[in-house]
Protein backbone atom coordinates (compact mmCIF):
# COMPACT_ATOMS: atom_id res chain seq x y z
CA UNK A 1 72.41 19.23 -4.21
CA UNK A 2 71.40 22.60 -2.58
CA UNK A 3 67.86 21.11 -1.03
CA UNK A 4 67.65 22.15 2.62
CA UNK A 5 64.72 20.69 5.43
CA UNK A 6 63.65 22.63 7.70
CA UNK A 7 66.11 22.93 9.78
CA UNK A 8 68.21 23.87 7.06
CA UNK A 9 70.25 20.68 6.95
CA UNK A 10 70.91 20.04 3.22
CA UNK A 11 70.46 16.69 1.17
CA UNK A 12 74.06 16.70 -0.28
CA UNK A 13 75.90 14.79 -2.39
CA UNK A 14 77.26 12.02 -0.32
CA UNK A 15 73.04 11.23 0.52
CA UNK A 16 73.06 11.60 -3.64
CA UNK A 17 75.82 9.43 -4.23
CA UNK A 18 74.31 6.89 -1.89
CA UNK A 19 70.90 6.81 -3.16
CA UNK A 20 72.57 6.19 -7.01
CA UNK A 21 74.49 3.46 -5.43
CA UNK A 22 71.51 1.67 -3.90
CA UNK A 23 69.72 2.16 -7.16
CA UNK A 24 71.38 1.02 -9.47
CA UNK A 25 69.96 -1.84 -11.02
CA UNK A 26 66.50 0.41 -11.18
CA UNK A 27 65.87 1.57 -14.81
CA UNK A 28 66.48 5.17 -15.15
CA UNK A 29 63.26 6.48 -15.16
CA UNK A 30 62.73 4.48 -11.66
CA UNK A 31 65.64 6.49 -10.81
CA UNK A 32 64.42 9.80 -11.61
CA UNK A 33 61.18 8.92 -9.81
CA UNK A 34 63.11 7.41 -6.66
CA UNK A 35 65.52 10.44 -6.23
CA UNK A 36 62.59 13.07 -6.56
CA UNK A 37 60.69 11.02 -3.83
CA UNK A 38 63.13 11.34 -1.72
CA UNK A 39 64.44 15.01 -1.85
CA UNK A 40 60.87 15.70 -1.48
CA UNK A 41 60.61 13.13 1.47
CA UNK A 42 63.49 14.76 3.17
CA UNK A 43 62.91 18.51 2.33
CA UNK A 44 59.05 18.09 3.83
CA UNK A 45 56.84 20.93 4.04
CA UNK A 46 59.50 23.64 2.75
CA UNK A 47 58.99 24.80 -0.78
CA UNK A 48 61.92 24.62 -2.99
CA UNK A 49 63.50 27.79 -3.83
CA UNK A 50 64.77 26.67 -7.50
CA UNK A 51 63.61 24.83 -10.25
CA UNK A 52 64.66 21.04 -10.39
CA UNK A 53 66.75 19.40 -13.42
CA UNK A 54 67.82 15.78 -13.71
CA UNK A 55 69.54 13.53 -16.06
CA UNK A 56 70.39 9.98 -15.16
CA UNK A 57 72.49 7.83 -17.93
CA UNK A 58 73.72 4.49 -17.37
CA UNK A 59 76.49 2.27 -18.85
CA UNK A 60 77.23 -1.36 -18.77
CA UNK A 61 80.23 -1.92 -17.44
CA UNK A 62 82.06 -3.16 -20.81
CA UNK A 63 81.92 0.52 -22.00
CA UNK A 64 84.20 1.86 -18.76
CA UNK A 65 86.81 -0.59 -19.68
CA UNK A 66 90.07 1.69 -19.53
CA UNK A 67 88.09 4.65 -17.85
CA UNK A 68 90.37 6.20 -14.67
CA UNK A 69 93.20 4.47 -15.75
């Protein structure tokens, strides 16, 4: 997640991972819409320098039975 603020601190992927993690239970539109809130939240008044693309897909947990084993 290359998104910077102004002092050029970026948003990362551990905020990212964090942010998924506390939503969700959210549908995945609400996700979408929660995520892009808050990059923009955090980036404030510095334009983005690239074009934004998101995809959010969720499972119920009895399709990731066997997964990392």
């Amino acid at each position: 997640m290359g998104r910077t603020d102004e002092d050029e601190n970026e948003f990362g992927l551990k905020r990212l991972a964090q942010l998924g993690q506390d939503l969700r239970e959210k549908t995945p539109t609400e996700i979408v819409a929660a995520i892009d809130d808050e990059v923009r939240q955090f980036a404030g008044c510095c334009p983005s320098q690239d074009d934004r693309t998101m995809c959010v897909m969720k499972m119920g947990a009895d399709h990731l039975e066997g997964v990392g084993r």
